[in-house]
Protein backbone atom coordinates (compact mmCIF):
# COMPACT_ATOMS: atom_id res chain seq x y z
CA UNK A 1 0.00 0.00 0.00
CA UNK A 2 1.31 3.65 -0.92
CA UNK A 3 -0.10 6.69 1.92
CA UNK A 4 -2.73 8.74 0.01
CA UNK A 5 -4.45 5.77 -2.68
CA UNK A 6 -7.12 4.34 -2.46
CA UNK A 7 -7.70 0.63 -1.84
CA UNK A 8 -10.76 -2.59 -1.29
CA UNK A 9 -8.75 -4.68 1.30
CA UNK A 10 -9.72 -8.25 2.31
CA UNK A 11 -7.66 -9.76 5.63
CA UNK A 12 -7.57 -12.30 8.34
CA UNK A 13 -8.35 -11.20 11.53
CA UNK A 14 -8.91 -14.41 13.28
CA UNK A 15 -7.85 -18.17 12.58
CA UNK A 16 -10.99 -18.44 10.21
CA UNK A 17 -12.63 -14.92 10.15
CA UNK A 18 -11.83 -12.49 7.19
CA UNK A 19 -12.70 -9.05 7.20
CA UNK A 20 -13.04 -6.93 4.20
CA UNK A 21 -12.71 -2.65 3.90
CA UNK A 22 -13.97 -1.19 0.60
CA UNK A 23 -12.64 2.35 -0.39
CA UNK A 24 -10.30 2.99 2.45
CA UNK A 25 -7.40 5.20 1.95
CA UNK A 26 -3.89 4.19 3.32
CA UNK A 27 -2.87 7.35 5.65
CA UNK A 28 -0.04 5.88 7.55
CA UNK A 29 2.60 2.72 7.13
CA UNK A 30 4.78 0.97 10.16
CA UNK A 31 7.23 -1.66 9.41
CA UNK A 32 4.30 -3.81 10.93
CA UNK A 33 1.07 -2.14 9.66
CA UNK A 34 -1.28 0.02 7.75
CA UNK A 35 -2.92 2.57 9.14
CA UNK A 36 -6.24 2.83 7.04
CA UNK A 37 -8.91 5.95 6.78
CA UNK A 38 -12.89 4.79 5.76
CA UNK A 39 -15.18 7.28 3.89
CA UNK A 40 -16.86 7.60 7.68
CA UNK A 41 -13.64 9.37 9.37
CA UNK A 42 -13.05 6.31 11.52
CA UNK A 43 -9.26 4.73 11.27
CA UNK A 44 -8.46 1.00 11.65
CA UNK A 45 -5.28 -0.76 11.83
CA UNK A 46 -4.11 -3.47 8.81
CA UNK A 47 -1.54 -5.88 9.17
CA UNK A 48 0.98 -6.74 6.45
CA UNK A 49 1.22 -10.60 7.02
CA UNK A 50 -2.88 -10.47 7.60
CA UNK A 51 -3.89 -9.21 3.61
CA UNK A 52 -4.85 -11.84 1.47
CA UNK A 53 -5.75 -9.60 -1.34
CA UNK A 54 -4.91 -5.78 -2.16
CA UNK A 55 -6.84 -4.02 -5.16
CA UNK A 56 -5.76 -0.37 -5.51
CA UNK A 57 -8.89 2.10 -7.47
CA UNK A 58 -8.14 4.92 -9.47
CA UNK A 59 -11.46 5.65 -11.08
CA UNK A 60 -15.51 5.84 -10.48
CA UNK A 61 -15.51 2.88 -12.45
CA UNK A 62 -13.84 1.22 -9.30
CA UNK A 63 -15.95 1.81 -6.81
C-alpha cells in the first residue's frame, strides 16, 4: 500500500474470520502495519502478514 491511494482490502483477523474494507485510503505505514482511513472518518489498523488480497482504485468505475 502507498499513503494517500485508495484501496478494497480483504484480511484475516482471526484463525478463520476475514474481514473486508472497501474504499479505504492508506494514511499511515509501520514496518508492521497500515494505518487505514474509511469514507466515515473512523481509522483501523491493517496488518501486512494479515492481507490476502490488495486491489488499488483509481477511477468511479472502481468503486
Amino acid at each position: 500500500m502507498e499513503i494517500g491511494k485508495r484501496y478494497n482490502v480483504a484480511f484475516s483477523t482471526g484463525h478463520y474470520e476475514i474481514e473486508y474494507e472497501k474504499n479505504v485510503t492508506c494514511v499511515k505505514k509501520t514496518p508492521k502495519s497500515y494505518r487505514v482511513k474509511r469514507e466515515d472518518g473512523t481509522t483501523r489498523l491493517v496488518g501486512h502478514d494479515s492481507i490476502l488480497e490488495l486491489k488499488e482504485l483509481r477511477g468511479l468505475s472502481d468503486l
